[in-house]
C-alpha atoms as a PDB file:
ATOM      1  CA  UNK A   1    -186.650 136.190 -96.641  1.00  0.00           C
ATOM      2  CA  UNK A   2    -182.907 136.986 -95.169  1.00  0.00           C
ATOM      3  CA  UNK A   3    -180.683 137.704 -97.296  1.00  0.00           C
ATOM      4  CA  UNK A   4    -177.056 136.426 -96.633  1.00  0.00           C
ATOM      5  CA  UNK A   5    -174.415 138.137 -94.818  1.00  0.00           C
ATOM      6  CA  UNK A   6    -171.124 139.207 -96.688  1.00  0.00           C
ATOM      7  CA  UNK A   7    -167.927 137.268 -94.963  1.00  0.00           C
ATOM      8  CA  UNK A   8    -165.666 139.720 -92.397  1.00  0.00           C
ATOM      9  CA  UNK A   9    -162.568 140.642 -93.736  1.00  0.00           C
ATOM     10  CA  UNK A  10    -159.863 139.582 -90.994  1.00  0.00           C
ATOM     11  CA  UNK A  11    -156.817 141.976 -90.932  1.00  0.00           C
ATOM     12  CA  UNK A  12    -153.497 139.894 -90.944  1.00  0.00           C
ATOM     13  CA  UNK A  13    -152.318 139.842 -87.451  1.00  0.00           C
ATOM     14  CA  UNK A  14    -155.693 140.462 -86.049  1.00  0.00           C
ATOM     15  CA  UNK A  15    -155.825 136.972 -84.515  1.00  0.00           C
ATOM     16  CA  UNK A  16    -155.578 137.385 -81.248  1.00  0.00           C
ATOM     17  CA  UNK A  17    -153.538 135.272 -78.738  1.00  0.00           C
ATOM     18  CA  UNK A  18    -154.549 131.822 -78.021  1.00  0.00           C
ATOM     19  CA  UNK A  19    -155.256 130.221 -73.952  1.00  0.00           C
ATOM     20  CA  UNK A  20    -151.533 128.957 -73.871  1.00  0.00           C
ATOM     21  CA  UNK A  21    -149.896 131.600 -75.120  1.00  0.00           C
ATOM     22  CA  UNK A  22    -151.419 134.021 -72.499  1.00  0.00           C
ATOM     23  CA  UNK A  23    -150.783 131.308 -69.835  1.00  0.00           C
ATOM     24  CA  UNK A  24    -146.620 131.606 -71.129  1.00  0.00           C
ATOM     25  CA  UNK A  25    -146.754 135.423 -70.992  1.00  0.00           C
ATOM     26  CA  UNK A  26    -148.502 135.397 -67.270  1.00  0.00           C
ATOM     27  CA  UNK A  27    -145.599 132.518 -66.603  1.00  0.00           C
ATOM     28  CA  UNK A  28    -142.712 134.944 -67.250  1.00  0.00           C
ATOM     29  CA  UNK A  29    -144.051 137.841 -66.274  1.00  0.00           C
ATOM     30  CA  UNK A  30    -144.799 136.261 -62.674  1.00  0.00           C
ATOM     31  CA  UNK A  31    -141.624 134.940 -62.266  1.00  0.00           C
ATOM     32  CA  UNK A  32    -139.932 138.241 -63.731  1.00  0.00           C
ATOM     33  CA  UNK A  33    -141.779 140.276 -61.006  1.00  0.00           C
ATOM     34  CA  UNK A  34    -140.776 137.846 -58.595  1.00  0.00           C
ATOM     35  CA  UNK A  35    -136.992 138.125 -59.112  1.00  0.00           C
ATOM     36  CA  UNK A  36    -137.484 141.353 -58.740  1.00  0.00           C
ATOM     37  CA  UNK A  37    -138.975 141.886 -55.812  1.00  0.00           C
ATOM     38  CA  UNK A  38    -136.928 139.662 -54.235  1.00  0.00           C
ATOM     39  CA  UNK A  39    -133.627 141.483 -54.938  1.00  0.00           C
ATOM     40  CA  UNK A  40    -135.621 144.724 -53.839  1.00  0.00           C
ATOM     41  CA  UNK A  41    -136.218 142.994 -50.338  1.00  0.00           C
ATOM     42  CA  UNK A  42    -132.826 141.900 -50.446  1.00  0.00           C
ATOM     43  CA  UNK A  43    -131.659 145.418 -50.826  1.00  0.00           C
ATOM     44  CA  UNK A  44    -133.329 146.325 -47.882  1.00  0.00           C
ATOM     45  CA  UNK A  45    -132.548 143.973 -45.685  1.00  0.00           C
ATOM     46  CA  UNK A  46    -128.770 145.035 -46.525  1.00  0.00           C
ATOM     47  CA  UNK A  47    -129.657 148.488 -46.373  1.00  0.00           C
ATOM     48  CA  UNK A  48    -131.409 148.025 -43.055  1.00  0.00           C
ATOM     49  CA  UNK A  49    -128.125 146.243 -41.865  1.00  0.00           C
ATOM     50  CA  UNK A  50    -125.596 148.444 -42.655  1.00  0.00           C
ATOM     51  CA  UNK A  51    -127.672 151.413 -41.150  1.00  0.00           C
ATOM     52  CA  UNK A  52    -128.132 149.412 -38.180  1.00  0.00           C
ATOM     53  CA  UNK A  53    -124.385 148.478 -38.079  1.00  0.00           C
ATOM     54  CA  UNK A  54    -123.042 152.079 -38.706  1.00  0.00           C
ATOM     55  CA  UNK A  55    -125.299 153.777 -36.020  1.00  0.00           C
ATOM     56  CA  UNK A  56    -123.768 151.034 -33.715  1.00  0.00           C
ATOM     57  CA  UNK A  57    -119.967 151.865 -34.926  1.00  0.00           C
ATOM     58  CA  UNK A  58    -120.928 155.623 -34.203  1.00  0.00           C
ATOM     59  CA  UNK A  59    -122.448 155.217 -31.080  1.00  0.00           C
ATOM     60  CA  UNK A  60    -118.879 153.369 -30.137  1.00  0.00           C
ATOM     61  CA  UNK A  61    -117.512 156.194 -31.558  1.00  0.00           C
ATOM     62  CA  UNK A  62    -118.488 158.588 -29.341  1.00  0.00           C
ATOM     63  CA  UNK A  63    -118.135 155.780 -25.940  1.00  0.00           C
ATOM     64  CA  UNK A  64    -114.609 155.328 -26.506  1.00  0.00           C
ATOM     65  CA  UNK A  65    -113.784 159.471 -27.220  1.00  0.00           C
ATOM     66  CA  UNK A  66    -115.747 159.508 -23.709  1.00  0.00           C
ATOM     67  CA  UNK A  67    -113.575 156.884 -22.533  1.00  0.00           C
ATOM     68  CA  UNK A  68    -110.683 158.719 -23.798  1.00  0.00           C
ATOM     69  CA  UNK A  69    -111.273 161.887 -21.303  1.00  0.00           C
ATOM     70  CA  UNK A  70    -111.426 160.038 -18.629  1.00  0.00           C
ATOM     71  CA  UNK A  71    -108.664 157.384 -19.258  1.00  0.00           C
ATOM     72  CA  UNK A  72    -105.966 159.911 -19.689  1.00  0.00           C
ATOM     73  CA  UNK A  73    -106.584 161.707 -16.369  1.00  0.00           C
ATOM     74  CA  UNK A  74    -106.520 158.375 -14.722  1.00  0.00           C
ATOM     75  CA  UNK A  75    -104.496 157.724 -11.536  1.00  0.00           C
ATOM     76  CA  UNK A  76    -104.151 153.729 -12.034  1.00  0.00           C
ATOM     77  CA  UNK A  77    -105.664 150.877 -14.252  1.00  0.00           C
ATOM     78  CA  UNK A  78    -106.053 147.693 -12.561  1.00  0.00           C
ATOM     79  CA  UNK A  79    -104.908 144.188 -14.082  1.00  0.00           C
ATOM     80  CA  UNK A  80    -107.730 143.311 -15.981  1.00  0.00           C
ATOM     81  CA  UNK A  81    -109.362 139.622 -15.424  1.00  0.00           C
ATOM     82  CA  UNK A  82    -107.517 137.327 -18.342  1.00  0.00           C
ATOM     83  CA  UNK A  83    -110.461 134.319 -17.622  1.00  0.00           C
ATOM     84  CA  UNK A  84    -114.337 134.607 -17.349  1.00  0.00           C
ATOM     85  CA  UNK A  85    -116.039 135.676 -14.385  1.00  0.00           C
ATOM     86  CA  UNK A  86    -119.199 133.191 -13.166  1.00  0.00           C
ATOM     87  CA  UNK A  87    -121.234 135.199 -15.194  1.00  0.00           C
ATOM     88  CA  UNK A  88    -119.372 135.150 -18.460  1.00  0.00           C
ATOM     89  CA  UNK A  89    -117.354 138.662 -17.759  1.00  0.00           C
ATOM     90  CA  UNK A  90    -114.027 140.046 -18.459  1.00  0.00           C
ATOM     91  CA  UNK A  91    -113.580 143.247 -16.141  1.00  0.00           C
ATOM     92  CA  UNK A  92    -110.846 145.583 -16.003  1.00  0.00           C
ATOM     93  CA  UNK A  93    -110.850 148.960 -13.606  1.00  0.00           C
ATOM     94  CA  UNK A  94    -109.483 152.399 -13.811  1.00  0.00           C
ATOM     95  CA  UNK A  95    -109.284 155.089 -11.108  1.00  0.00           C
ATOM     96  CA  UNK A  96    -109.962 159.146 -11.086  1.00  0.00           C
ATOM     97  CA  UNK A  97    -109.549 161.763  -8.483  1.00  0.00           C
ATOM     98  CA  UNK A  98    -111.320 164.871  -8.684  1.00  0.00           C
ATOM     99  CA  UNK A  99    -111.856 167.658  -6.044  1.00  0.00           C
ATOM    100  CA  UNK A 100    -110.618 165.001  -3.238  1.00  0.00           C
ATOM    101  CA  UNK A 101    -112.934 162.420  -4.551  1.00  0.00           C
ATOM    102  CA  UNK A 102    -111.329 158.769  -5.610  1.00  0.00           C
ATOM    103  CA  UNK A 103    -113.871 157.499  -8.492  1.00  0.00           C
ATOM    104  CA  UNK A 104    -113.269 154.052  -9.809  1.00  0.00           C
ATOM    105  CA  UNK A 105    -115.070 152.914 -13.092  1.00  0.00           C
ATOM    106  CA  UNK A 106    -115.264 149.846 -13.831  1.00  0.00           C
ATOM    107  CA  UNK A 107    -115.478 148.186 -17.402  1.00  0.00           C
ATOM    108  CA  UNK A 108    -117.154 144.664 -18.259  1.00  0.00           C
ATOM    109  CA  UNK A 109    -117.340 142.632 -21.743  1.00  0.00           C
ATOM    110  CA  UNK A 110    -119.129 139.715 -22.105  1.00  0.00           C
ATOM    111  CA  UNK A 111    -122.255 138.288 -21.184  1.00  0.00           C
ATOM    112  CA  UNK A 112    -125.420 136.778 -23.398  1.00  0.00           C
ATOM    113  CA  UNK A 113    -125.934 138.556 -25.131  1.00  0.00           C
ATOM    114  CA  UNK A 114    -122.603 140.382 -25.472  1.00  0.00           C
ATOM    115  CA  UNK A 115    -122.404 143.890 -24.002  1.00  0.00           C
ATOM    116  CA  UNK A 116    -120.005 146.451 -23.625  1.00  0.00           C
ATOM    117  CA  UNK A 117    -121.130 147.907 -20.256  1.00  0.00           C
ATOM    118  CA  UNK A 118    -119.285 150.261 -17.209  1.00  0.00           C
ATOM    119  CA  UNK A 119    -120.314 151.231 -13.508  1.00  0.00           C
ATOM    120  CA  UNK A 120    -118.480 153.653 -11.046  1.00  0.00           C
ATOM    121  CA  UNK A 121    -118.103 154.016  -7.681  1.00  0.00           C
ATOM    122  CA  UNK A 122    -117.241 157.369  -5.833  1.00  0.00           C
ATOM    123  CA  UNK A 123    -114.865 156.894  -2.750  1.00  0.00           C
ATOM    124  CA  UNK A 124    -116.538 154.138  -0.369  1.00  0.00           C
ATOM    125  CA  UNK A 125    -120.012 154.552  -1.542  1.00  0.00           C
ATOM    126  CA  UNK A 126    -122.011 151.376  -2.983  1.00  0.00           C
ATOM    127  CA  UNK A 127    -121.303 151.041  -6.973  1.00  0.00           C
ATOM    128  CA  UNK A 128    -123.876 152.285  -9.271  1.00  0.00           C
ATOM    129  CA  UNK A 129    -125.753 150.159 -11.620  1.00  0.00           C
ATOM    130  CA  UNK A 130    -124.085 148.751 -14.818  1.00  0.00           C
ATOM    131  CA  UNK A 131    -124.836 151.164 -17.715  1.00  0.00           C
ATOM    132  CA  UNK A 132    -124.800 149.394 -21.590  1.00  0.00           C
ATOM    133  CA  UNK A 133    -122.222 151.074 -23.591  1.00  0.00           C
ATOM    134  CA  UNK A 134    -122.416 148.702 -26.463  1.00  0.00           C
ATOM    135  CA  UNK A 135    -124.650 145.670 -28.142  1.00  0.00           C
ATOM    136  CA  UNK A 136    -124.145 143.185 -29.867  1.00  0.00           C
ATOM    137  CA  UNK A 137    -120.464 142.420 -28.388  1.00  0.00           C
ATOM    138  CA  UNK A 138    -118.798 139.296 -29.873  1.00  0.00           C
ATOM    139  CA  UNK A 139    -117.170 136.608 -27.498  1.00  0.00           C
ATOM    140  CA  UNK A 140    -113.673 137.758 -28.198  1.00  0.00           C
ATOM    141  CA  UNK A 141    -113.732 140.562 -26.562  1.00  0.00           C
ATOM    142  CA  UNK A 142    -110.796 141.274 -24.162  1.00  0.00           C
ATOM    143  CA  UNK A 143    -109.264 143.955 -22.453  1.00  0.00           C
ATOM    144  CA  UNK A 144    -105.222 143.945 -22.221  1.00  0.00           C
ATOM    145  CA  UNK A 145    -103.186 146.399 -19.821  1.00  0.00           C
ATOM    146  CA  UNK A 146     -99.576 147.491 -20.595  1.00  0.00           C
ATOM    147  CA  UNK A 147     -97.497 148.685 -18.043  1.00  0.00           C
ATOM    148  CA  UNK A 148     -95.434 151.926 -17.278  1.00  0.00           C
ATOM    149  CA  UNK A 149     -91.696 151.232 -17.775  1.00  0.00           C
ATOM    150  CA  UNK A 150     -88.726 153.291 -17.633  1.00  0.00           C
ATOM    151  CA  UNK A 151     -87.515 152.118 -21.448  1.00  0.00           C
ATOM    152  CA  UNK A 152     -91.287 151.656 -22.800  1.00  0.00           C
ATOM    153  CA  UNK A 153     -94.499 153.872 -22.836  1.00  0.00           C
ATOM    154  CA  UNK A 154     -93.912 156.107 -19.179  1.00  0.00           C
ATOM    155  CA  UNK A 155     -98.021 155.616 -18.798  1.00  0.00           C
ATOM    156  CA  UNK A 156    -100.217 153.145 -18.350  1.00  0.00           C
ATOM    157  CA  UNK A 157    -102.290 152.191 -21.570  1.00  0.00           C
ATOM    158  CA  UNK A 158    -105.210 150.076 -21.671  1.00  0.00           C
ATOM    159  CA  UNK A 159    -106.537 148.409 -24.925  1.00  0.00           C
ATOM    160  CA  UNK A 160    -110.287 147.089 -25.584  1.00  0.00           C
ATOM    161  CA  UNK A 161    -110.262 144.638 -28.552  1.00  0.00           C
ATOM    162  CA  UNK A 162    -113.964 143.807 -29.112  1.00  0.00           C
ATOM    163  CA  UNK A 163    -116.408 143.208 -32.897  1.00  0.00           C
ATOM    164  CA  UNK A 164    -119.380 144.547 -33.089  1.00  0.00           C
ATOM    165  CA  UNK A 165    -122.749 143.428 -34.827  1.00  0.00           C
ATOM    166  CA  UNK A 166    -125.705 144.315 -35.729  1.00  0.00           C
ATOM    167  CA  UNK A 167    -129.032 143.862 -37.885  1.00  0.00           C
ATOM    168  CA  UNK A 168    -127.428 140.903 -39.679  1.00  0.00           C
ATOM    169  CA  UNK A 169    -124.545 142.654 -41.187  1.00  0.00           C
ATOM    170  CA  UNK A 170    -120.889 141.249 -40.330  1.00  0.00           C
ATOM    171  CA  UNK A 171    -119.129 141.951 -37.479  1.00  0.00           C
ATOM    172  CA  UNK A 172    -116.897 144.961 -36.912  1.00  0.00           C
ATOM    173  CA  UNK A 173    -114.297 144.594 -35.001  1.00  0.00           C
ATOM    174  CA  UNK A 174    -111.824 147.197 -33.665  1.00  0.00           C
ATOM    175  CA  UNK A 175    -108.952 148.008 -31.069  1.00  0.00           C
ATOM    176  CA  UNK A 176    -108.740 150.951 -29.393  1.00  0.00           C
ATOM    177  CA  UNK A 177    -105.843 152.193 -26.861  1.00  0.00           C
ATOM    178  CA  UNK A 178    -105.693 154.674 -24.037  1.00  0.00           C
ATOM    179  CA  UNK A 179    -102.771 156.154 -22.226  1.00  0.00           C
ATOM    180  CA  UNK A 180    -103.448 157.086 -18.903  1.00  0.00           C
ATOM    181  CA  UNK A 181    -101.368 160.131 -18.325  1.00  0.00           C
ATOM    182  CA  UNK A 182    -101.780 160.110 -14.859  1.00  0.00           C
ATOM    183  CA  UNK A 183     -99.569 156.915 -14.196  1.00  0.00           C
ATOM    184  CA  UNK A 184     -95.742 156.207 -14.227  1.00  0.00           C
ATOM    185  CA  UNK A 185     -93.577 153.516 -13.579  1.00  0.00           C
ATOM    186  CA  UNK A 186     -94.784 151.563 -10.266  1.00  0.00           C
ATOM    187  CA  UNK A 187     -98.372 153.480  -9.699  1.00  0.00           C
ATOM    188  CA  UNK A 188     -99.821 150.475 -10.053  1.00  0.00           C
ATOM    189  CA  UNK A 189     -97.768 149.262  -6.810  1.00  0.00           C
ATOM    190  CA  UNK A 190     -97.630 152.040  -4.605  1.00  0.00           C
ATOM    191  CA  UNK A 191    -101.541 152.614  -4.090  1.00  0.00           C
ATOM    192  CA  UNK A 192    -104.370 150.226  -4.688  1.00  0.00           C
ATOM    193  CA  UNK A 193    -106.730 151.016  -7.538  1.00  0.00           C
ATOM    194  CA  UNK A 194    -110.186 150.853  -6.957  1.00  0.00           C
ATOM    195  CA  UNK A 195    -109.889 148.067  -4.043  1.00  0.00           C
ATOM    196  CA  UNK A 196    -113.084 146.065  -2.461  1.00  0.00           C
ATOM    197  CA  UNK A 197    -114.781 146.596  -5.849  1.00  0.00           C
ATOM    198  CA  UNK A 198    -115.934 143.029  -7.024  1.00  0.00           C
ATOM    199  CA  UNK A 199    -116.271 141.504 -10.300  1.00  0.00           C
ATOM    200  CA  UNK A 200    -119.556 139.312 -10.334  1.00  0.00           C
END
């Protein structure tokens, strides 16, 4: 014959949780970890664009201190193109001698996508290919020339206005003059600068 079981004694507390209320906690604690992985991948998506946007303003950086030594030795800048060539271009042209040699780079914005690119020419020799300085060029870009003058700048100075994006992030955008030491009043005039050399 069995004898009967004493009752359990149930602690206070020692209930456990019932279907729905584990159902709530999953609830919150999926959309909690949700949230936050979203504003993780949101930080680095930023993250990604700002890198991708400073290595671009850097490599510019060092392009236009390039541009710079050159520039300044120049012998004449040519008037650069106000409109769009067929292709979607705005050119201008600057000129260099060296060791008897006339060199004649010439600059290009524009393009789709927009690019910041150059290609130079030494005396009467065919032009070399078009080299990408930057990416990512917005359609503003222009390039402006000021002239030597007897009661303004006594050089030449050219001036690249472009913006710059990348990876997302918002567009840079900069100016950046040169002064081509090289030129006075009239250059311009009294020898052509970098003539025969088309802008397709």
């Amino acid at each position: 014959m069995n004898e009967p079981r004493a009752p359990r004694l149930r602690l206070a507390g020692d209930g456990g949780m019932t279907l729905i209320e584990t159902l709530v906690a999953m609830t919150v604690m999926t959309l909690v970890g949700a949230l936050a992985l979203a504003g993780i991948v949101q930080l680095r998506r930023t993250t990604a664009s700002v890198g991708d946007l400073s290595a671009v303003s850097s490599g510019l950086h060092v392009t236009f201190q390039r541009l710079d030594r050159e520039i300044r030795y120049a012998y004449g800048i040519t008037e650069p193109a106000t409109g769009l060539s067929p292709a979607g271009y705005r050119y201008v042209e600057y000129e260099l001698h060296a060791d008897g040699v006339r060199r004649c780079t010439q600059l290009r914005v524009g393009g789709s996508p927009g690019t910041f690119q150059a290609r130079s020419r030494d005396g009467a020799a065919a032009a070399g290919g078009w080299r990408t300085l930057a990416s990512g060029v917005g359609a503003g870009a222009r390039f402006t020339r000021r002239d030597a003058t007897t009661s303004g700048s006594p050089h030449q100075q050219l001036t690249v206005n472009l913006a710059v994006a990348a990876g997302g992030a918002a567009a840079r955008s900069g100016e950046y003059t040169f002064t081509a030491l090289n030129t006075h009043t009239g250059t311009a005039t009294e020898q052509p600068v970098c003539a025969g050399l088309g802008r397709p």
